[in-house]
N, C-alpha and C. Protein backbone atom coordinates (compact mmCIF):
# COMPACT_ATOMS: atom_id res chain seq x y z
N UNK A 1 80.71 99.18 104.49
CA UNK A 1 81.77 98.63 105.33
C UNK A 1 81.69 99.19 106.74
N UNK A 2 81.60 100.34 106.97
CA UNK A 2 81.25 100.93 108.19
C UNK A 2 80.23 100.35 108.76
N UNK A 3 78.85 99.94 108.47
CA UNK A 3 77.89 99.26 109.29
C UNK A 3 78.41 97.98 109.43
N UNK A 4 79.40 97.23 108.80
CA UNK A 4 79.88 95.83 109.18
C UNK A 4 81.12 96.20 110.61
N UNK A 5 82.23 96.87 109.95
CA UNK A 5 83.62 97.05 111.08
C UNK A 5 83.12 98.37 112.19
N UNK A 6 82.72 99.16 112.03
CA UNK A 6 82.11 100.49 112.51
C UNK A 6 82.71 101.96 111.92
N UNK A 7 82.25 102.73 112.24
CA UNK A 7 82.51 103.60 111.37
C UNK A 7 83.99 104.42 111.74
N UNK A 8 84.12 104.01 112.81
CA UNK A 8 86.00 104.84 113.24
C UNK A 8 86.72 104.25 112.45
N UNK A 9 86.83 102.89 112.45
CA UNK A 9 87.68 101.59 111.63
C UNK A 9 87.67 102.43 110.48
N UNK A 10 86.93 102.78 109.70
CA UNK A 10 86.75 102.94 108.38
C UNK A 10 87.08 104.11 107.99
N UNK A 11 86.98 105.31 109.01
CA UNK A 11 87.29 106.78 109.02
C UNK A 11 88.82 106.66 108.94
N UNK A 12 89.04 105.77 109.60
CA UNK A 12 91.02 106.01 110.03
C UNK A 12 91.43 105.62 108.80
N UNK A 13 90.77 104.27 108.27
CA UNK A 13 91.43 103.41 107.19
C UNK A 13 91.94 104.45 106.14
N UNK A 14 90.48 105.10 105.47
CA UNK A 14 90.16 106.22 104.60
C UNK A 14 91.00 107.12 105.01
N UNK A 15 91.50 107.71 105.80
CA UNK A 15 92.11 109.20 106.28
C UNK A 15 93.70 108.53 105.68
N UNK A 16 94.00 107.74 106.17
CA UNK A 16 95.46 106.81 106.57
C UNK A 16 95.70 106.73 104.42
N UNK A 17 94.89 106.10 104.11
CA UNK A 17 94.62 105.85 102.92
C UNK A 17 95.04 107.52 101.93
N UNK A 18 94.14 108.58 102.50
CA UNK A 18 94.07 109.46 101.71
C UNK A 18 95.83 110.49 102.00
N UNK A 19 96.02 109.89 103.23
CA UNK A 19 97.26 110.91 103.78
C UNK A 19 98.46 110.16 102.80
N UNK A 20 98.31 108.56 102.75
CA UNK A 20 99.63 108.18 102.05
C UNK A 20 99.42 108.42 100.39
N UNK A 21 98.00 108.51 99.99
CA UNK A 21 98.32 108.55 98.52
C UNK A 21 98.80 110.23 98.33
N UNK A 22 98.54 111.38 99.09
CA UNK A 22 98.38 112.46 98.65
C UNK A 22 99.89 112.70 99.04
N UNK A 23 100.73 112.27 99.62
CA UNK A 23 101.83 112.12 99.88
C UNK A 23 103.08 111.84 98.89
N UNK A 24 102.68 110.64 98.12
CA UNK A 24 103.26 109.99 97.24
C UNK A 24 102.99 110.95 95.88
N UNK A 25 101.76 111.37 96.12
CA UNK A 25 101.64 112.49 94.81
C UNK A 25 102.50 113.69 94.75
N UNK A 26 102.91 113.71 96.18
CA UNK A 26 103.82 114.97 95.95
C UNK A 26 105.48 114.86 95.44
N UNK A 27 105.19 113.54 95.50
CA UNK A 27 106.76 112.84 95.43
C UNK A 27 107.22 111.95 94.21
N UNK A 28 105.85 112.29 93.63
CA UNK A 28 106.04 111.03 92.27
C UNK A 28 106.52 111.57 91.28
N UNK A 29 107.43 110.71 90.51
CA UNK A 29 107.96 111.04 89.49
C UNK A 29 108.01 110.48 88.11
N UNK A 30 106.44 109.87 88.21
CA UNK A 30 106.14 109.40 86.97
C UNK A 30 104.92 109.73 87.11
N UNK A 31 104.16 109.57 85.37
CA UNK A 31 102.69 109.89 85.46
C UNK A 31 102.30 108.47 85.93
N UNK A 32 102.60 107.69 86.05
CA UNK A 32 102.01 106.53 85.75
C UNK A 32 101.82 106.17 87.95
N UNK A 33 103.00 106.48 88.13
CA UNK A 33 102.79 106.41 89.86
C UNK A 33 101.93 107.73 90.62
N UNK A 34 102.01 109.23 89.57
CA UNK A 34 100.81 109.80 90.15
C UNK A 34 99.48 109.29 89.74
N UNK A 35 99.01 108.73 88.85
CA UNK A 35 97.59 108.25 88.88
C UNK A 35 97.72 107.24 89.55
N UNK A 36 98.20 106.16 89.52
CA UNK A 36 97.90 105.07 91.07
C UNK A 36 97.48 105.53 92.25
N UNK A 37 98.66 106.87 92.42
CA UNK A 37 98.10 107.69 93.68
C UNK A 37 96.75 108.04 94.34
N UNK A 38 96.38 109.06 92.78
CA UNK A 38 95.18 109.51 92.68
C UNK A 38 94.12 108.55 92.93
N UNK A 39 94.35 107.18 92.52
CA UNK A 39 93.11 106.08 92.56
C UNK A 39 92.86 106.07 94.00
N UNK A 40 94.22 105.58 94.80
CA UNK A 40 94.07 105.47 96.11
C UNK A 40 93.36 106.50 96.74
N UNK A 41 94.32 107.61 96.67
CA UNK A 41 93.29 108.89 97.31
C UNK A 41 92.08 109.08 97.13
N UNK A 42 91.32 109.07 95.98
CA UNK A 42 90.16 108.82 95.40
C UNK A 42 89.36 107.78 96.57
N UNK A 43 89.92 106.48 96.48
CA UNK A 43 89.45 105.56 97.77
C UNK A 43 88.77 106.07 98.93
N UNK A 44 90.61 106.63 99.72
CA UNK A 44 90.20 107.65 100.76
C UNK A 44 89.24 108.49 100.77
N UNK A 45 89.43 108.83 99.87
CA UNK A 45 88.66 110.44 100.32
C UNK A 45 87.12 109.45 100.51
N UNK A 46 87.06 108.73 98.91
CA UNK A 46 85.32 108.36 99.16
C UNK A 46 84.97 107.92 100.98
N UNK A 47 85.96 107.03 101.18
CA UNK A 47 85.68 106.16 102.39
C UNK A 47 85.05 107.46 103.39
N UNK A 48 86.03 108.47 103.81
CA UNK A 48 85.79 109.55 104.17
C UNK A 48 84.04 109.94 104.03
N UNK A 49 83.66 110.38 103.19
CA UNK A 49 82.79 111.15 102.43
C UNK A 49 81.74 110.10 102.79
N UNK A 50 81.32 108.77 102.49
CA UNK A 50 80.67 107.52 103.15
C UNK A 50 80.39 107.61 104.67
N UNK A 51 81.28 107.82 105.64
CA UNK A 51 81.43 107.44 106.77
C UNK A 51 80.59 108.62 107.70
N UNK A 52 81.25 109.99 106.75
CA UNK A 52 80.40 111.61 107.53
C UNK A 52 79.27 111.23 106.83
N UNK A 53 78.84 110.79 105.95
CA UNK A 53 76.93 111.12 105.76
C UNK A 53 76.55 109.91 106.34
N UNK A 54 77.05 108.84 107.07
CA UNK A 54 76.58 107.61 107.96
C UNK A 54 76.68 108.25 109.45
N UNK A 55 77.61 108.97 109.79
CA UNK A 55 77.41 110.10 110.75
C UNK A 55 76.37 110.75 111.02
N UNK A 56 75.79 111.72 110.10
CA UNK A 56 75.19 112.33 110.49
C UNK A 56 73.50 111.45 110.70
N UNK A 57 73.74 110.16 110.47
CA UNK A 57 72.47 109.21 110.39
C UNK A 57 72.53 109.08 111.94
N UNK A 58 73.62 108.46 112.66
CA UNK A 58 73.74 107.84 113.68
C UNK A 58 73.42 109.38 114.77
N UNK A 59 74.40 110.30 114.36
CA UNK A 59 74.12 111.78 115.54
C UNK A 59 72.90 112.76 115.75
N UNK A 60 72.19 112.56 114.57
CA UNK A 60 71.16 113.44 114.28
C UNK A 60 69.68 112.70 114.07
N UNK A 61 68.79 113.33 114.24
CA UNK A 61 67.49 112.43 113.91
C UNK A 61 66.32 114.15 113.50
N UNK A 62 65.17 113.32 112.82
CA UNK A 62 64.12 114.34 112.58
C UNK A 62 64.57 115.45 111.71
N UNK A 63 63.85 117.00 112.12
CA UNK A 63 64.89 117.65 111.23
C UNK A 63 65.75 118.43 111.50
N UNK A 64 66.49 117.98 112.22
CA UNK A 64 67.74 118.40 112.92
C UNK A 64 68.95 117.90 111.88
N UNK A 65 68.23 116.26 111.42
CA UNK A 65 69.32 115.92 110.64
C UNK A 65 69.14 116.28 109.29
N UNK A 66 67.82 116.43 108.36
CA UNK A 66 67.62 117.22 107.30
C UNK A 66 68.04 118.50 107.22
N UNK A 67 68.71 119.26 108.39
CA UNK A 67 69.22 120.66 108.34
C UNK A 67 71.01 120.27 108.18
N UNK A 68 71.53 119.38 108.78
CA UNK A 68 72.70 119.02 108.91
C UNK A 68 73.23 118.61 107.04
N UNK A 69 72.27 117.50 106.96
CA UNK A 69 72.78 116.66 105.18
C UNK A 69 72.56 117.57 104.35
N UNK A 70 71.50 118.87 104.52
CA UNK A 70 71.46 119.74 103.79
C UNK A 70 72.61 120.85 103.68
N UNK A 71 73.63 120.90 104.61
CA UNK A 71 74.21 121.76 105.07
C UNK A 71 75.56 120.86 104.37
N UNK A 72 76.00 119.83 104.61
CA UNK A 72 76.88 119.24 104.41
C UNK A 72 77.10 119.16 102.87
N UNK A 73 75.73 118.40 102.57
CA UNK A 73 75.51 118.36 100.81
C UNK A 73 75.68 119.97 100.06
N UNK A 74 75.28 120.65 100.75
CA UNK A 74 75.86 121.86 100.01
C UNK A 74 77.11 122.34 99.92
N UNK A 75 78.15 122.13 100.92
CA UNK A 75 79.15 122.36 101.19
C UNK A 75 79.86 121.48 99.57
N UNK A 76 79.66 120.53 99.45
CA UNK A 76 79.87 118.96 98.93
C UNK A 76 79.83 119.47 97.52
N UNK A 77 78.73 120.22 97.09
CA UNK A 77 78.43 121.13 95.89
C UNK A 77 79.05 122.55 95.60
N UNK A 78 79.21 123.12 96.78
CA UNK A 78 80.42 124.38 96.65
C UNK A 78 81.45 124.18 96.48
N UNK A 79 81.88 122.86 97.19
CA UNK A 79 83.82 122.54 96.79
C UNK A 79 84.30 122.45 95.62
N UNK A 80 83.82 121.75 94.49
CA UNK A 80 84.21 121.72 93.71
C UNK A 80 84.02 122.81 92.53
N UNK A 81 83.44 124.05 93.39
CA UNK A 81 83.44 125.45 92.53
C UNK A 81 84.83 126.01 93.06
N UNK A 82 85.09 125.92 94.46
CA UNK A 82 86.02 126.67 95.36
C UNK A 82 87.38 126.03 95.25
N UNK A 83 87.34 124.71 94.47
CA UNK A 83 88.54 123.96 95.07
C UNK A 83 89.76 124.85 93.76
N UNK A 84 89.08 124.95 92.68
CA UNK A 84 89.81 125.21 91.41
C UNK A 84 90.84 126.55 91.76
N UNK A 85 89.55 127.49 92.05
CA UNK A 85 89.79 128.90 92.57
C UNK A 85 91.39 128.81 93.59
N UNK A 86 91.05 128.20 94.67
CA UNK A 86 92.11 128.25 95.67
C UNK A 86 93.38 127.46 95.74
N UNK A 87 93.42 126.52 94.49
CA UNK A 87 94.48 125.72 94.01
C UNK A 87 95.12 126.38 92.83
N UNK A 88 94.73 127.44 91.99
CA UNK A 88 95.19 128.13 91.35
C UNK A 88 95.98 129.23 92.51
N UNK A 89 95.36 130.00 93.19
CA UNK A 89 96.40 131.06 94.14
C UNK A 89 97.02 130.38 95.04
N UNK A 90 96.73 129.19 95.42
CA UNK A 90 98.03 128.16 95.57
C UNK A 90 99.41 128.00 94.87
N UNK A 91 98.85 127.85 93.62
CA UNK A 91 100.18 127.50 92.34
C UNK A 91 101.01 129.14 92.12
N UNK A 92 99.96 130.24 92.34
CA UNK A 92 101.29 131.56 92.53
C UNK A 92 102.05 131.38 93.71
N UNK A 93 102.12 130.46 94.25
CA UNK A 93 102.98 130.58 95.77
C UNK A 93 104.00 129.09 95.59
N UNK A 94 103.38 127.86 94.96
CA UNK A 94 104.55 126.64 94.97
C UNK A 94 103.96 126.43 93.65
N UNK A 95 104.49 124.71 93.68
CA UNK A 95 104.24 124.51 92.21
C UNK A 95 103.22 123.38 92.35
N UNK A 96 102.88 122.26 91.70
CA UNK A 96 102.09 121.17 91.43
C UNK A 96 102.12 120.43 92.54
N UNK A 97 103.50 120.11 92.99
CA UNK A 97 103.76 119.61 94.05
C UNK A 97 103.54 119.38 95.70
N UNK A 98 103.68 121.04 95.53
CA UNK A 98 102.72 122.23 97.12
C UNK A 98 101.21 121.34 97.64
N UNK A 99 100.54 121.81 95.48
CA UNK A 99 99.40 121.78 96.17
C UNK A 99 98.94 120.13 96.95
N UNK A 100 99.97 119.24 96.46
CA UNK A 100 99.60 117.44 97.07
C UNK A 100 100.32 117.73 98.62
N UNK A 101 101.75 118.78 98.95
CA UNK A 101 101.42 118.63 100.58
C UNK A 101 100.49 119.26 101.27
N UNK A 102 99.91 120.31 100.19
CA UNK A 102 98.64 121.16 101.36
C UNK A 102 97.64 120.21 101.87
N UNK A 103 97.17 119.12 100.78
CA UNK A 103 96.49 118.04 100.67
C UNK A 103 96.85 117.17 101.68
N UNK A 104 98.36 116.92 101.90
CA UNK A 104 98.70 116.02 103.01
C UNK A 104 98.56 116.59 104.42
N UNK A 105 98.96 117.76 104.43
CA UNK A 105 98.87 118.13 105.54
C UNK A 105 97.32 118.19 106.35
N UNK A 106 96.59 118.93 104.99
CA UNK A 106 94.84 118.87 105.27
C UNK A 106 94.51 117.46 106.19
N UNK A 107 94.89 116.41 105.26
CA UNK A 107 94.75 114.48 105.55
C UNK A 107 95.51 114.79 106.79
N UNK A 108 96.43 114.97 107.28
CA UNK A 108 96.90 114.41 108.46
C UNK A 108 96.06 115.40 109.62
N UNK A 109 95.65 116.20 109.81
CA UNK A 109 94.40 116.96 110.30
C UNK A 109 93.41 116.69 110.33
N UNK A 110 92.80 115.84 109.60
CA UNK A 110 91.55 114.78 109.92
C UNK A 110 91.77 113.82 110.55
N UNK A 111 93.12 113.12 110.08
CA UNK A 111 93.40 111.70 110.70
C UNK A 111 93.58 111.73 111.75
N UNK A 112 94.08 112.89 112.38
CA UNK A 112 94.00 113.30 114.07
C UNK A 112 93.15 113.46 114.45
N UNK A 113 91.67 114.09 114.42
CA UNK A 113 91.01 114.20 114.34
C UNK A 113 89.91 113.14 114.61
N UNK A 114 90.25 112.33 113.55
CA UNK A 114 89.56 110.87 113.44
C UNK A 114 90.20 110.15 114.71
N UNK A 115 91.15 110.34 115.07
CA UNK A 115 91.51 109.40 116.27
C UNK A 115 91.01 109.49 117.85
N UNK A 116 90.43 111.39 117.70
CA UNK A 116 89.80 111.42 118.93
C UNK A 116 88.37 111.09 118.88
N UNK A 117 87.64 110.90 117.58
CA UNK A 117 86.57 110.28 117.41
C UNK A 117 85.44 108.89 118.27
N UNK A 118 85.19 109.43 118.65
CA UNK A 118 84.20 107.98 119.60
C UNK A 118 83.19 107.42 118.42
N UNK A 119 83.22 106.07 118.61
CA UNK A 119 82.42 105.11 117.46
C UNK A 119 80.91 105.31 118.09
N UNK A 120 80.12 106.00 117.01
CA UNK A 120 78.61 105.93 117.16
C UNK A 120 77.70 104.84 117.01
N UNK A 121 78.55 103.68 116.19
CA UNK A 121 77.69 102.64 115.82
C UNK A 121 77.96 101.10 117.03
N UNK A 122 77.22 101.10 117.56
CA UNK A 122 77.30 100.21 118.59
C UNK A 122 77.25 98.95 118.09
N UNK A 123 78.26 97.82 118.82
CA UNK A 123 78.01 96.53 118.41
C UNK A 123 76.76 95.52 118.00
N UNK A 124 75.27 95.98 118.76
CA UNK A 124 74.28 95.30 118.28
C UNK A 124 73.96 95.97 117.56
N UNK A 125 74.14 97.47 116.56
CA UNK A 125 73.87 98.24 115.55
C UNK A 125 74.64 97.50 114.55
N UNK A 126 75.69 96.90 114.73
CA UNK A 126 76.40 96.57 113.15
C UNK A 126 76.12 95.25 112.20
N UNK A 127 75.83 95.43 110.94
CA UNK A 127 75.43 94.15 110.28
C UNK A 127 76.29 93.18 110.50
N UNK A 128 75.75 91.99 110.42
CA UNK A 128 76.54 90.71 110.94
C UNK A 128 76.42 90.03 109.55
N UNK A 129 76.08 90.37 108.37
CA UNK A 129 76.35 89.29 107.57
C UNK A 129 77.52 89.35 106.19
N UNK A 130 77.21 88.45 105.46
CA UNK A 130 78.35 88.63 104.46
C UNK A 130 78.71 89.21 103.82
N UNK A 131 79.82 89.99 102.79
CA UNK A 131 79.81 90.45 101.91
C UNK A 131 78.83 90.54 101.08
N UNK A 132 78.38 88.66 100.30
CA UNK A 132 77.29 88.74 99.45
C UNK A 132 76.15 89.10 100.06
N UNK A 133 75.72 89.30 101.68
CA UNK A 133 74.24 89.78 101.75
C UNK A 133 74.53 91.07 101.69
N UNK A 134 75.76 92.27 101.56
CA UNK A 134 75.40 92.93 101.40
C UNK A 134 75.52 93.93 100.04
N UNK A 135 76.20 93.51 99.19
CA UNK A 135 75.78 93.02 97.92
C UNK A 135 74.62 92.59 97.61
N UNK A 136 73.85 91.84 98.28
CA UNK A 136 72.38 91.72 97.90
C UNK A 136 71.32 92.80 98.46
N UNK A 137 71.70 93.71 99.75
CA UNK A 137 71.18 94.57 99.91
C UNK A 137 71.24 96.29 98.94
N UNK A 138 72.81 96.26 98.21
CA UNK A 138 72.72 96.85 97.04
C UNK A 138 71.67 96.57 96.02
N UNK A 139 71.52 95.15 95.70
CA UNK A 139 70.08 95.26 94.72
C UNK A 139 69.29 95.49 95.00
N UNK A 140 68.56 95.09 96.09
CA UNK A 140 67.09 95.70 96.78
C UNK A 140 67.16 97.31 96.38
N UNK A 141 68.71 98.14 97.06
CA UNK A 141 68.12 99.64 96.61
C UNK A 141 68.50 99.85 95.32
N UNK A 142 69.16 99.16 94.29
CA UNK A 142 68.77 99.19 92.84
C UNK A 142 67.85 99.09 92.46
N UNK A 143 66.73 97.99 93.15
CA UNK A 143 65.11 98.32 92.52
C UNK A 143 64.72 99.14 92.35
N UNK A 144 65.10 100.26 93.20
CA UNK A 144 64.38 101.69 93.57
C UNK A 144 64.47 102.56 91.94
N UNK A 145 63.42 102.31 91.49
CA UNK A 145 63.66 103.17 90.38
C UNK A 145 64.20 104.88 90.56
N UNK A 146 63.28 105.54 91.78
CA UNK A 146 63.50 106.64 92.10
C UNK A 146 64.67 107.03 92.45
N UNK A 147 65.40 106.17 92.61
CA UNK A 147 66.94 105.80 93.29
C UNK A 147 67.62 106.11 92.22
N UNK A 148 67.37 104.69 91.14
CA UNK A 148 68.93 104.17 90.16
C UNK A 148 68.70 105.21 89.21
N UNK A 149 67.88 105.73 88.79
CA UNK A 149 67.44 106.62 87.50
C UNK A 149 68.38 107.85 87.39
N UNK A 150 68.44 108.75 88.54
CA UNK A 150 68.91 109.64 88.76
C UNK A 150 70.25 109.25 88.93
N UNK A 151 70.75 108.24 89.45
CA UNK A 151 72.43 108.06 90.15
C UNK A 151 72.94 107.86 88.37
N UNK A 152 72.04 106.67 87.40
CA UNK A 152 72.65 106.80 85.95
C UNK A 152 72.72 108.02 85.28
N UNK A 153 71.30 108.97 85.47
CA UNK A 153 71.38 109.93 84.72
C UNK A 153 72.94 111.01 85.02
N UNK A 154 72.78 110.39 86.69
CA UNK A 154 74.77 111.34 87.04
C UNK A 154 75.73 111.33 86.28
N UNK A 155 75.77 109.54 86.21
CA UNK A 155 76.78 108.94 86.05
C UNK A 155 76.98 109.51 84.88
N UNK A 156 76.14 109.87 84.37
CA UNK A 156 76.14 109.19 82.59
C UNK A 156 76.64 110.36 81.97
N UNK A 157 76.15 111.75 82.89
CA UNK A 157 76.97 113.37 82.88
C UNK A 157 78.01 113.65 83.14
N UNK A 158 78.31 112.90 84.07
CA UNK A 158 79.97 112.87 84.14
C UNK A 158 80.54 111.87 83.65
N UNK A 159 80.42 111.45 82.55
CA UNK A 159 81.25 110.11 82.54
C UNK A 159 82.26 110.92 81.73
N UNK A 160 83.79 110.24 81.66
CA UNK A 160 84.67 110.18 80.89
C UNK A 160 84.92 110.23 79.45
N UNK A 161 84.31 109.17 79.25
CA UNK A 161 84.27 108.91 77.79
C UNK A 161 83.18 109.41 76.94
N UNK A 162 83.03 110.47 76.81
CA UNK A 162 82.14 110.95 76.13
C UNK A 162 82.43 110.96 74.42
N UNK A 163 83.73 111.09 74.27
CA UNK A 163 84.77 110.74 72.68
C UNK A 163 84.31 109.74 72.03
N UNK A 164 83.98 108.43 73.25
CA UNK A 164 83.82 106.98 72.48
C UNK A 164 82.62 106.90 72.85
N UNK A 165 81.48 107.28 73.61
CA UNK A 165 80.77 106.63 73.75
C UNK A 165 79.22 107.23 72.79
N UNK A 166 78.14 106.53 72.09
CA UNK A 166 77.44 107.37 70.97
C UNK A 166 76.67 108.72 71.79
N UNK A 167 77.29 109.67 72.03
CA UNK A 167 76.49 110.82 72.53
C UNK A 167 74.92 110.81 72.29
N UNK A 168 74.74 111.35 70.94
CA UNK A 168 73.35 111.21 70.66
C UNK A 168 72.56 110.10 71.31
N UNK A 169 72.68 109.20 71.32
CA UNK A 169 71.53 107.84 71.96
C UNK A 169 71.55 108.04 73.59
N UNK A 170 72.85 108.23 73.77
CA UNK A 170 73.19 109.00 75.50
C UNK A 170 71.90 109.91 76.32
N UNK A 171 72.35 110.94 75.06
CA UNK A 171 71.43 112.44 75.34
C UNK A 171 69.77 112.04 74.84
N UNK A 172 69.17 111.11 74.30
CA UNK A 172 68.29 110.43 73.89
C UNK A 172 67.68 109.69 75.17
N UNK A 173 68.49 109.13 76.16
CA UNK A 173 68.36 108.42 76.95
C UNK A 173 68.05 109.22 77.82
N UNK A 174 68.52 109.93 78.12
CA UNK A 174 68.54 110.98 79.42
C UNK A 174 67.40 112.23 79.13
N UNK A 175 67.12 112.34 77.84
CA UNK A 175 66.18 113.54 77.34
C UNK A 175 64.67 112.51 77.77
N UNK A 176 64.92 111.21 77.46
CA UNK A 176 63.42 110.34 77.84
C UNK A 176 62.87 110.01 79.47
N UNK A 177 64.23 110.17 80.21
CA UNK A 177 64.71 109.86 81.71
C UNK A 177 63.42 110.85 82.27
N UNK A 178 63.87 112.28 81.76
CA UNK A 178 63.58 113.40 82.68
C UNK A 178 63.12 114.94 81.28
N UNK A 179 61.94 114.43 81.13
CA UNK A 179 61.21 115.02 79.69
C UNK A 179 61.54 116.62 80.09
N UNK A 180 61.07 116.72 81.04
CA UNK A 180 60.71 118.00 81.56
C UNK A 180 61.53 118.70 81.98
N UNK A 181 62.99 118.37 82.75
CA UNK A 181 63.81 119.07 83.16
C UNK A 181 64.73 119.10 82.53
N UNK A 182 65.08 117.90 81.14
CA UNK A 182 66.59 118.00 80.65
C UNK A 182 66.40 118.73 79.58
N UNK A 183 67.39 119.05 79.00
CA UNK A 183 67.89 119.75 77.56
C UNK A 183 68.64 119.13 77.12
N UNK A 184 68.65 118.52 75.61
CA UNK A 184 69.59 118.23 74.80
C UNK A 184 71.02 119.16 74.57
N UNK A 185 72.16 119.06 74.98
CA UNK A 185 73.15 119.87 74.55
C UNK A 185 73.76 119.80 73.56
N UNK A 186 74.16 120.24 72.63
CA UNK A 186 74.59 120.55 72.06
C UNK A 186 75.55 119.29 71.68
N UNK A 187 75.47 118.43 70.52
CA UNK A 187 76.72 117.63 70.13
C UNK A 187 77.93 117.58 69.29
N UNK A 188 78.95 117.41 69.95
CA UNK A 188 80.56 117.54 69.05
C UNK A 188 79.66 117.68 67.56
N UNK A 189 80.73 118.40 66.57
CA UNK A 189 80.56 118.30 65.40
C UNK A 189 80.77 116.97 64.74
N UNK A 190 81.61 116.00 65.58
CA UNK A 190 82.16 114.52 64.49
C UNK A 190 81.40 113.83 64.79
N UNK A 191 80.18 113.61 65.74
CA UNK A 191 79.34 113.13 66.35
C UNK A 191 77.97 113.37 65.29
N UNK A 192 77.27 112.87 63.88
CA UNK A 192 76.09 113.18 63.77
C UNK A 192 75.00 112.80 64.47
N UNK A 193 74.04 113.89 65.08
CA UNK A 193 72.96 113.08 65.39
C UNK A 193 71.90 111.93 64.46
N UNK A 194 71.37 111.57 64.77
CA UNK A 194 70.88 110.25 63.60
C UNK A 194 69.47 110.44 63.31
């Protein structure tokens, strides 16, 4: 979406997006209106997260910018060691609630942020075509075996449903993916392997 509207459009949308759901999370009083929340925010944040690694395409070149995505992507991989840690000594100070305005407040600090932002992607830089061509440019990089292999083998580690879905043929799948680097783990007991 950013190479179609440009990438500020999309930074604000996302920020605007992530500031009202994380907002409403602090204020909700059902489970059912904090996960709506969460979806939205989820949105945001991705839009966010999309827009800085299209950034660093447009600001950086050579390996100036392989030092930058490396730098960023690691950050990207530490957060979610650091986030647990510092939202727990959060919760000795407020409650559940706190931690969705620290969140808002964080969001409204980007979104400012985002507003002094100058658009890197120039009008003859932005795609001009449809939704479906670019939807069709998603399949082209689905061909990429080197691509889709790894993004399923992600997916397929984090997925959710691991309860319902047949583990064994899973871990079968992913043990054939990547011979050499994976390990079979270990499966639930109600789960026989076959």
């Amino acid at each position: 979406m950013s190479d179609k509207y440009g990438r500020k459009k999309v930074l604000i949308i996302g920020s605007t997006l992530y500031v009202a759901a994380s907002a409403i999370c602090a204020l909700s009083f059902t489970v059912y209106m904090m996960i709506a929340a969460r979806v939205v925010q989820g949105i945001g944040a991705g839009a966010i997260i999309a827009v800085s690694t299209a950034l660093i395409k447009d600001c950086f070149s050579g390996e100036q910018r392989t030092t930058i995505l490396a730098l960023v992507q690691s950050v990207a991989g530490v957060a979610p060691m650091i986030a647990p840690v510092l939202g727990a000594i959060l919760l000795v100070f407020t409650d559940w609630r706190g931690s969705f305005v620290v969140l808002t407040i964080a969001g409204v600090l980007c979104l400012l942020l985002s507003l002094l932002y100058q658009e890197t992607l120039s009008g003859e830089e932005r795609y001009e075509g449809s939704i479906w061509g670019s939807l069709g440019r998603l399949v082209t990089v689905g061909k990429n075996i080197g691509f889709i292999v790894p993004c399923m083998i992600f997916s397929c580690i984090t997925c959710p449903l691991w309860d319902i879905l047949p583990c064994p043929l899973t871990f079968m799948w992913i043990s054939s993916a990547l011979p050499s680097r994976c390990t079979v783990i270990s499966l639930p007991p109600t789960q026989p392997y076959p």
